[in-house]
PDB file of N, CA and C in Angstrom:
ATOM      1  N   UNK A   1     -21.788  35.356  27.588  1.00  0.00           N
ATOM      2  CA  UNK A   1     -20.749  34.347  27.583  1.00  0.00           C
ATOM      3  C   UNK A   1     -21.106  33.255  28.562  1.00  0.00           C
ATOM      4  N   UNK A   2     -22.030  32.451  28.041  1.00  0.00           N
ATOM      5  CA  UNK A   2     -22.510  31.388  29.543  1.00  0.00           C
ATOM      6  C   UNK A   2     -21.189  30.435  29.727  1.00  0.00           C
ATOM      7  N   UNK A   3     -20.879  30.046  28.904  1.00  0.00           N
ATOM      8  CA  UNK A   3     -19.778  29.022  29.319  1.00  0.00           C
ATOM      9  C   UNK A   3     -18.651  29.516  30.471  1.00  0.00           C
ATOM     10  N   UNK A   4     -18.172  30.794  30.066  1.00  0.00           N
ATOM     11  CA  UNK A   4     -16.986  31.394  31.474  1.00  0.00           C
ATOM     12  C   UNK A   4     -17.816  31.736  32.637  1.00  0.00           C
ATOM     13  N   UNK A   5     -19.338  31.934  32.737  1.00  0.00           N
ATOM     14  CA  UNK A   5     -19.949  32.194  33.821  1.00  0.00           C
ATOM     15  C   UNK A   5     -20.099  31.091  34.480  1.00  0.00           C
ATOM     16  N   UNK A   6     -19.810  29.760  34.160  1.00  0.00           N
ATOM     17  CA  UNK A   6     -19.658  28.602  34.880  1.00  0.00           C
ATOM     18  C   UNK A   6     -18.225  28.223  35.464  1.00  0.00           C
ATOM     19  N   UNK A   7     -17.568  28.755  35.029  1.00  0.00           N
ATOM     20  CA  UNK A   7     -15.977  28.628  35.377  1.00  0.00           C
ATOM     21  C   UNK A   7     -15.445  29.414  36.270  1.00  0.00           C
ATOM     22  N   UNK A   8     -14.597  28.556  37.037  1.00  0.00           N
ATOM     23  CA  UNK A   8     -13.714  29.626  38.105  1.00  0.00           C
ATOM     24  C   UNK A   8     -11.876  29.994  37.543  1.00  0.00           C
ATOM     25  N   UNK A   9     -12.091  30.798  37.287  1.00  0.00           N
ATOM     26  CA  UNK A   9     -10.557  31.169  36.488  1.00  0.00           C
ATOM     27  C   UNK A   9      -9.753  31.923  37.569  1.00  0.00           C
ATOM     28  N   UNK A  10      -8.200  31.301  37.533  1.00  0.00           N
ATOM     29  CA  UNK A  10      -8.037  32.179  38.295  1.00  0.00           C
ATOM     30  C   UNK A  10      -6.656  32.795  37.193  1.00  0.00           C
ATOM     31  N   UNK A  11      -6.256  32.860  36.293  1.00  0.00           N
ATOM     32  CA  UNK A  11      -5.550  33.229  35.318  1.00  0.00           C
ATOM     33  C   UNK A  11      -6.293  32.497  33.555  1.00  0.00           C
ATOM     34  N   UNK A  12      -6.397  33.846  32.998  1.00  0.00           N
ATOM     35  CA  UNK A  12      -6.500  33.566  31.399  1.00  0.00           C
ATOM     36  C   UNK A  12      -5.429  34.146  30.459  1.00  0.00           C
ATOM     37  N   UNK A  13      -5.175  33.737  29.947  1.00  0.00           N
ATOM     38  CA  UNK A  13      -3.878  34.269  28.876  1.00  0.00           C
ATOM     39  C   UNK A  13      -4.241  34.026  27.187  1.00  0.00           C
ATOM     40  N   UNK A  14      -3.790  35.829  27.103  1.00  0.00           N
ATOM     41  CA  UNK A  14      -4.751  35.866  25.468  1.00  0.00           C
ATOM     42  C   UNK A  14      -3.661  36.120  24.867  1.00  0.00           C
ATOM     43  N   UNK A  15      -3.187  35.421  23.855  1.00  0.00           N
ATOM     44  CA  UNK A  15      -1.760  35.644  23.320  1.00  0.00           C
ATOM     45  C   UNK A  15      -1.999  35.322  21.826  1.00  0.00           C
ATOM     46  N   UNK A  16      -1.339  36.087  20.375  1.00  0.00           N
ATOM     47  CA  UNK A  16      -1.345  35.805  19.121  1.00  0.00           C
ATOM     48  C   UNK A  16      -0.500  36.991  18.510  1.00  0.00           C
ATOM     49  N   UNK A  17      -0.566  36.790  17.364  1.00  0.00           N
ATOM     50  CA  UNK A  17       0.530  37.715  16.629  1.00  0.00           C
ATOM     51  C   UNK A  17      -0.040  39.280  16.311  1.00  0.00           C
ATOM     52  N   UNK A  18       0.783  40.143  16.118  1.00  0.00           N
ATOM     53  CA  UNK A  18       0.596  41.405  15.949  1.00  0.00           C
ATOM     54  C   UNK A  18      -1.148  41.625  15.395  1.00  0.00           C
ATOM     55  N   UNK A  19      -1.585  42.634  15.901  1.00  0.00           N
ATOM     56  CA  UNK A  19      -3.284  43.336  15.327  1.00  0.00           C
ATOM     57  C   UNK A  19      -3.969  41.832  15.077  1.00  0.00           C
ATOM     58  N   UNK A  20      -3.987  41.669  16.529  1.00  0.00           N
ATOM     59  CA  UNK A  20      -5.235  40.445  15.690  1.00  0.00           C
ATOM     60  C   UNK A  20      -6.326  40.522  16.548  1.00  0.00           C
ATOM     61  N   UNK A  21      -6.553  41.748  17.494  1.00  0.00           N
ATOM     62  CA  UNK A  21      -7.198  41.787  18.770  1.00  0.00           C
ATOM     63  C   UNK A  21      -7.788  41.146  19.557  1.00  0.00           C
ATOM     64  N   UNK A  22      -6.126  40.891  20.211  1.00  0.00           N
ATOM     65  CA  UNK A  22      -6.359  40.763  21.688  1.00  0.00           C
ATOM     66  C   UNK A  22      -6.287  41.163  22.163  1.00  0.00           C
ATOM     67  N   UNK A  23      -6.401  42.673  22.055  1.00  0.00           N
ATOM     68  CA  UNK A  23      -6.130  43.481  23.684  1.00  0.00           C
ATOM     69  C   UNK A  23      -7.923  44.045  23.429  1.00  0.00           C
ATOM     70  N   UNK A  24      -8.612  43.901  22.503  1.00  0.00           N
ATOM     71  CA  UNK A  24     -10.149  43.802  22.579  1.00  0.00           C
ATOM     72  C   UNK A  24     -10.775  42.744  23.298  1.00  0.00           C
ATOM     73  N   UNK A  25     -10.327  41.480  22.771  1.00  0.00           N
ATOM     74  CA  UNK A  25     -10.871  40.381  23.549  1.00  0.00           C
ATOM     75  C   UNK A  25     -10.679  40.082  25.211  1.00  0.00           C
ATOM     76  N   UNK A  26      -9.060  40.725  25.169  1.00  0.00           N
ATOM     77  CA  UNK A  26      -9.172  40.375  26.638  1.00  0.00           C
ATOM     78  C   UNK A  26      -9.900  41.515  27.401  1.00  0.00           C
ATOM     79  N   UNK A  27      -9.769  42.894  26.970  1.00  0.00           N
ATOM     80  CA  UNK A  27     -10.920  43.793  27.377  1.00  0.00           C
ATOM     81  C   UNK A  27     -12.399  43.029  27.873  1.00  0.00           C
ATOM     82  N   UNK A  28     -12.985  42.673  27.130  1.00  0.00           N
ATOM     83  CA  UNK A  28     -14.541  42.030  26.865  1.00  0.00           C
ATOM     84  C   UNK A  28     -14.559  40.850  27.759  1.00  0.00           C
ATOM     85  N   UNK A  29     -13.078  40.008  27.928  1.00  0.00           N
ATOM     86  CA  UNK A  29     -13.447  38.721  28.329  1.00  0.00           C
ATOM     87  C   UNK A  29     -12.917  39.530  30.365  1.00  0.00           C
ATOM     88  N   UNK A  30     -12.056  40.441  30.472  1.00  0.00           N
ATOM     89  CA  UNK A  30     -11.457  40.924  32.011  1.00  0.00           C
ATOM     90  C   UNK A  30     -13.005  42.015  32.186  1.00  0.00           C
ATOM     91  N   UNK A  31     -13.954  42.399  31.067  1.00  0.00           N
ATOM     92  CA  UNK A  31     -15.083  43.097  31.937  1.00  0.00           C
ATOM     93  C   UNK A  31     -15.928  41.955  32.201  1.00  0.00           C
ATOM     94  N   UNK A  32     -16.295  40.928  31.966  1.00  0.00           N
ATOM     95  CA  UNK A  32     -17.119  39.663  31.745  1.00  0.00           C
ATOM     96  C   UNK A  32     -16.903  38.919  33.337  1.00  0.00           C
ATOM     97  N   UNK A  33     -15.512  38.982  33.237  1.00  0.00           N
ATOM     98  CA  UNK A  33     -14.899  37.904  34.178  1.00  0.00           C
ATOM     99  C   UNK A  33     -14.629  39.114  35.574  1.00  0.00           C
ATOM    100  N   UNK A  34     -14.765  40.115  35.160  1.00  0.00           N
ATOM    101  CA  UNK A  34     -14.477  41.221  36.657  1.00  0.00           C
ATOM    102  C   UNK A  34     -12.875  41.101  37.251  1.00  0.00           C
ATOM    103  N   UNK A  35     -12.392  41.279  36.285  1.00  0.00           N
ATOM    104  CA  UNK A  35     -10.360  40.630  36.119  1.00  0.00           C
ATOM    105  C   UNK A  35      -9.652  42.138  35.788  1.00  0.00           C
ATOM    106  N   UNK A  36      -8.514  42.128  35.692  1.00  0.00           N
ATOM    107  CA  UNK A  36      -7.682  43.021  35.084  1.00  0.00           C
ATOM    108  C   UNK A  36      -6.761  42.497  34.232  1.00  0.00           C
ATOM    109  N   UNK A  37      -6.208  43.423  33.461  1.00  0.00           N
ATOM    110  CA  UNK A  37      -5.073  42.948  32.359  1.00  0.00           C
ATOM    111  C   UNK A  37      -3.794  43.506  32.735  1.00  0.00           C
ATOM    112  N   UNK A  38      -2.724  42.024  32.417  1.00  0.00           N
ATOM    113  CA  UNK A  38      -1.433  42.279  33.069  1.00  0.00           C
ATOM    114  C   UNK A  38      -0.986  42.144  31.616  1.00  0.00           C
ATOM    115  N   UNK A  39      -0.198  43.112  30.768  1.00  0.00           N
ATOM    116  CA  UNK A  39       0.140  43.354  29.773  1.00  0.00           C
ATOM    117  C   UNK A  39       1.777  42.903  29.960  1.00  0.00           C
ATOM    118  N   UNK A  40       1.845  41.740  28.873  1.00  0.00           N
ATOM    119  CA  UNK A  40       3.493  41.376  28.867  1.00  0.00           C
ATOM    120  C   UNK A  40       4.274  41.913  27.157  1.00  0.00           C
ATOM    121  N   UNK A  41       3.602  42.609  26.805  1.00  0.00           N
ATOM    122  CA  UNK A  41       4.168  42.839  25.383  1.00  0.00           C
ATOM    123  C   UNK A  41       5.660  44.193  25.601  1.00  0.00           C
ATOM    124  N   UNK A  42       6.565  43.089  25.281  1.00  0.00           N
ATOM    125  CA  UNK A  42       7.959  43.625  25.160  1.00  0.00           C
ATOM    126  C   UNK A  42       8.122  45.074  25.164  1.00  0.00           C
ATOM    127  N   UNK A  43       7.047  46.085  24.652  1.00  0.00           N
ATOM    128  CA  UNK A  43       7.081  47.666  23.806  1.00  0.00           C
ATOM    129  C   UNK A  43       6.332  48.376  24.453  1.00  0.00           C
ATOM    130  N   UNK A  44       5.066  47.908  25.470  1.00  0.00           N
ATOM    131  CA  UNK A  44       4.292  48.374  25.103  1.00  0.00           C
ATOM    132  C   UNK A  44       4.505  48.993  27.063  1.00  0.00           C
ATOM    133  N   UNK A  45       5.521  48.154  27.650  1.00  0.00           N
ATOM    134  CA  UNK A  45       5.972  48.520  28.853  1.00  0.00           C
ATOM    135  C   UNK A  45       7.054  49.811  29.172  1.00  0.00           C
ATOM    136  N   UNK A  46       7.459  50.501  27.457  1.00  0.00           N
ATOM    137  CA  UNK A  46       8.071  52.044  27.515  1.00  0.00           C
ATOM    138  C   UNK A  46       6.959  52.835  27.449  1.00  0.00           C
ATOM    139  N   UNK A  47       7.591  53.828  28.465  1.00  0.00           N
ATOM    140  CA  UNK A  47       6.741  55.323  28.392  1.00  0.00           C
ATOM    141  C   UNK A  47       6.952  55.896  26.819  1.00  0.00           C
ATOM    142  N   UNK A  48       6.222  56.476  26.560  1.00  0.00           N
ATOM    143  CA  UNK A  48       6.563  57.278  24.924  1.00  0.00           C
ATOM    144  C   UNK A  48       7.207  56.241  23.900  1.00  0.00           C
ATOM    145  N   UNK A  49       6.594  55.268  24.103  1.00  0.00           N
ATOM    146  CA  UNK A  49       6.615  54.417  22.936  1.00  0.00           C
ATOM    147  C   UNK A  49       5.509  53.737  22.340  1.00  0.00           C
ATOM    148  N   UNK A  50       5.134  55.110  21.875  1.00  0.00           N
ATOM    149  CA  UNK A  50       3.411  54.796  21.218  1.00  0.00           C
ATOM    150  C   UNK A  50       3.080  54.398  19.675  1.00  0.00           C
ATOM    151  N   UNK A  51       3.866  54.755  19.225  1.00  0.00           N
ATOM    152  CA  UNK A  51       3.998  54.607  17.537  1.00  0.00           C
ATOM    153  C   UNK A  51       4.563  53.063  17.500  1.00  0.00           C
ATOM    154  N   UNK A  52       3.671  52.425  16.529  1.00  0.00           N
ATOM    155  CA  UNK A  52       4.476  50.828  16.053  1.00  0.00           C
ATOM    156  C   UNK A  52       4.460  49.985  17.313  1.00  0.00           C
ATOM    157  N   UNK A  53       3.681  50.158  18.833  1.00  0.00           N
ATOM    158  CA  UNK A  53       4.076  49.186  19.124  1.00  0.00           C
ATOM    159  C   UNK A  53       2.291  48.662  19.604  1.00  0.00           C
ATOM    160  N   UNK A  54       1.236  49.198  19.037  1.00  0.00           N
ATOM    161  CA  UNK A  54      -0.299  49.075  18.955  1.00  0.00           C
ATOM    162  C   UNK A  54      -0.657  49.476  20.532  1.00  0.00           C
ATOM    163  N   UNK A  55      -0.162  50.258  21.286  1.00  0.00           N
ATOM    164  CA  UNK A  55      -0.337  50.698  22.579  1.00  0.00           C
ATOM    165  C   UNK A  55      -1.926  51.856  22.002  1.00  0.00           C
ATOM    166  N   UNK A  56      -2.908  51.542  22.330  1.00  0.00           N
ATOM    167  CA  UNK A  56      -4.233  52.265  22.387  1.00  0.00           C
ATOM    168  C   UNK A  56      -4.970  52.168  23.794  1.00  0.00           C
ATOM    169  N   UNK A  57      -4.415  52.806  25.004  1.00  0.00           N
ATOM    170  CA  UNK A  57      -5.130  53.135  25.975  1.00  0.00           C
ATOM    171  C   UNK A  57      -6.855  53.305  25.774  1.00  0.00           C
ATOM    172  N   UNK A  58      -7.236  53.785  24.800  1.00  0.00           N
ATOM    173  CA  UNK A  58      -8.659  54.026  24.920  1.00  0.00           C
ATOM    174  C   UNK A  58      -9.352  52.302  24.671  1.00  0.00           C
ATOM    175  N   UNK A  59      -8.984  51.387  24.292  1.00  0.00           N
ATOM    176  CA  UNK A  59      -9.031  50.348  24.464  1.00  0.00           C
ATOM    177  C   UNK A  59      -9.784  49.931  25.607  1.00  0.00           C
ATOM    178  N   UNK A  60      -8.976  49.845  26.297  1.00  0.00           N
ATOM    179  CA  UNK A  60      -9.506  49.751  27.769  1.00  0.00           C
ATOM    180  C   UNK A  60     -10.372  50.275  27.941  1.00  0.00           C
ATOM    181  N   UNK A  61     -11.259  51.539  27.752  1.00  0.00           N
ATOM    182  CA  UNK A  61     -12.446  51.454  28.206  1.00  0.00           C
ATOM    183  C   UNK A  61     -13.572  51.522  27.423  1.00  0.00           C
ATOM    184  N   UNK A  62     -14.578  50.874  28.174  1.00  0.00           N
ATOM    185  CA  UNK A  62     -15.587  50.339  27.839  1.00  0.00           C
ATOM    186  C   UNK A  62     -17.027  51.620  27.785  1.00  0.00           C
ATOM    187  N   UNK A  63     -17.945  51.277  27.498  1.00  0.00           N
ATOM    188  CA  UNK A  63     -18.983  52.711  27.691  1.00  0.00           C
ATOM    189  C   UNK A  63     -19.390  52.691  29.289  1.00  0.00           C
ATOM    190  N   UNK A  64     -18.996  51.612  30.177  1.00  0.00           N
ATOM    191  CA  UNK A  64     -19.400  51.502  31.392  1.00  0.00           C
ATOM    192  C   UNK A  64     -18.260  51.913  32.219  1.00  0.00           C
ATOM    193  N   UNK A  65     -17.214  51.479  32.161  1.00  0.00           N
ATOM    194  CA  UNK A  65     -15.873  51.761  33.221  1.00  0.00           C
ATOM    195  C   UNK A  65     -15.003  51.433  32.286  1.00  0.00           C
ATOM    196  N   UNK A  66     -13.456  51.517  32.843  1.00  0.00           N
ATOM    197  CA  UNK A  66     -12.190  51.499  32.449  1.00  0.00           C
ATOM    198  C   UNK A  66     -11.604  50.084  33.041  1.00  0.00           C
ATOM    199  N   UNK A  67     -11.436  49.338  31.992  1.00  0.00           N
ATOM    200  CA  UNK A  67     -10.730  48.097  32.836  1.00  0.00           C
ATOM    201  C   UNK A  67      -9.345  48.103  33.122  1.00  0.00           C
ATOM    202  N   UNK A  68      -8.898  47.836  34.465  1.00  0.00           N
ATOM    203  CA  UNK A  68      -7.444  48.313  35.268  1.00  0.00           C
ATOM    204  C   UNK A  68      -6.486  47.515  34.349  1.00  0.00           C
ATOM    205  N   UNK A  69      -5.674  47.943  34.134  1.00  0.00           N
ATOM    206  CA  UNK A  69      -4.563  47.357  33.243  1.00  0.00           C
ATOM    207  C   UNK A  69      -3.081  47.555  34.152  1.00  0.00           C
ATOM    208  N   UNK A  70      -2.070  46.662  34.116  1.00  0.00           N
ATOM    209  CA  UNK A  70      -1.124  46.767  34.323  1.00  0.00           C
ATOM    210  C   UNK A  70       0.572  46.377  33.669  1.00  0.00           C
ATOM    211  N   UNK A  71       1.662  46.881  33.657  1.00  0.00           N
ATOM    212  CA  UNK A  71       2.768  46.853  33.249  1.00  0.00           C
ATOM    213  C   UNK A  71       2.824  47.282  31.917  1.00  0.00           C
ATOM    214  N   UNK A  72       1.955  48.653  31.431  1.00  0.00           N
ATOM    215  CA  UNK A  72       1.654  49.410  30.378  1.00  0.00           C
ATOM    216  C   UNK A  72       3.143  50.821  30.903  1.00  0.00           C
ATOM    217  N   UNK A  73       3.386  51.145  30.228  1.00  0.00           N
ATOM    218  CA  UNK A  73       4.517  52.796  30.060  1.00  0.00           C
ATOM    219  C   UNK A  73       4.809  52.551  31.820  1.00  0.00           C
ATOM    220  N   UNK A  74       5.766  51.846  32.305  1.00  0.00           N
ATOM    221  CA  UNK A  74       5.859  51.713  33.414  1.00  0.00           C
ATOM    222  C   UNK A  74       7.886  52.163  33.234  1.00  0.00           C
ATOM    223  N   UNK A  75       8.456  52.251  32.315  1.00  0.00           N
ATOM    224  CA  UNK A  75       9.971  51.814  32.673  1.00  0.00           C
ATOM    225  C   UNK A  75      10.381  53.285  31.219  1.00  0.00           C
ATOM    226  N   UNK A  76      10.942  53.630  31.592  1.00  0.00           N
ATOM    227  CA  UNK A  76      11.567  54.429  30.887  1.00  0.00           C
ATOM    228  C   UNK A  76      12.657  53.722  29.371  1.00  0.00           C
ATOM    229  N   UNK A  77      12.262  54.026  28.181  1.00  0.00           N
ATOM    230  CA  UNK A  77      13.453  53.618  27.018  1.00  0.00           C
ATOM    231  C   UNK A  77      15.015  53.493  27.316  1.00  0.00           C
TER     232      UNK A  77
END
């Protein structure tokens, strides 16, 4: 990715409609950039609300490390 290796970011925001992966891209672009993901999706911030709302923890990691994610199953239904 030469172009973001020239850039100083200090927030990126990957946003679009249901399964269109972005929680891949921002994976690829937060291991690239050495970032974490602050997850704002309405559903995906209940514990045990895994069905219908595209919550795939294995996502996050990569064959090298696990990229830190946050405000994932944090609040009870």
């Amino acid at each position: 990715m030469g172009i973001l290796s020239n850039l100083s970011i200090d927030l990126l925001v990957v946003l679009g409609p249901t399964a269109m992966g972005k929680t891949k891209l921002a994976v690829q672009l937060a291991d690239q950039l050495k970032g974490e993901i602050i997850s704002a999706d309405s559903r995906q911030v209940y514990r045990g609300m895994d069905i219908g709302t595209g919550k795939d923890l294995d996502e996050y990691e990569l064959s090298e490390n696990t990229i830190p994610y946050h405000l994932i199953d944090i609040a009870d239904p």
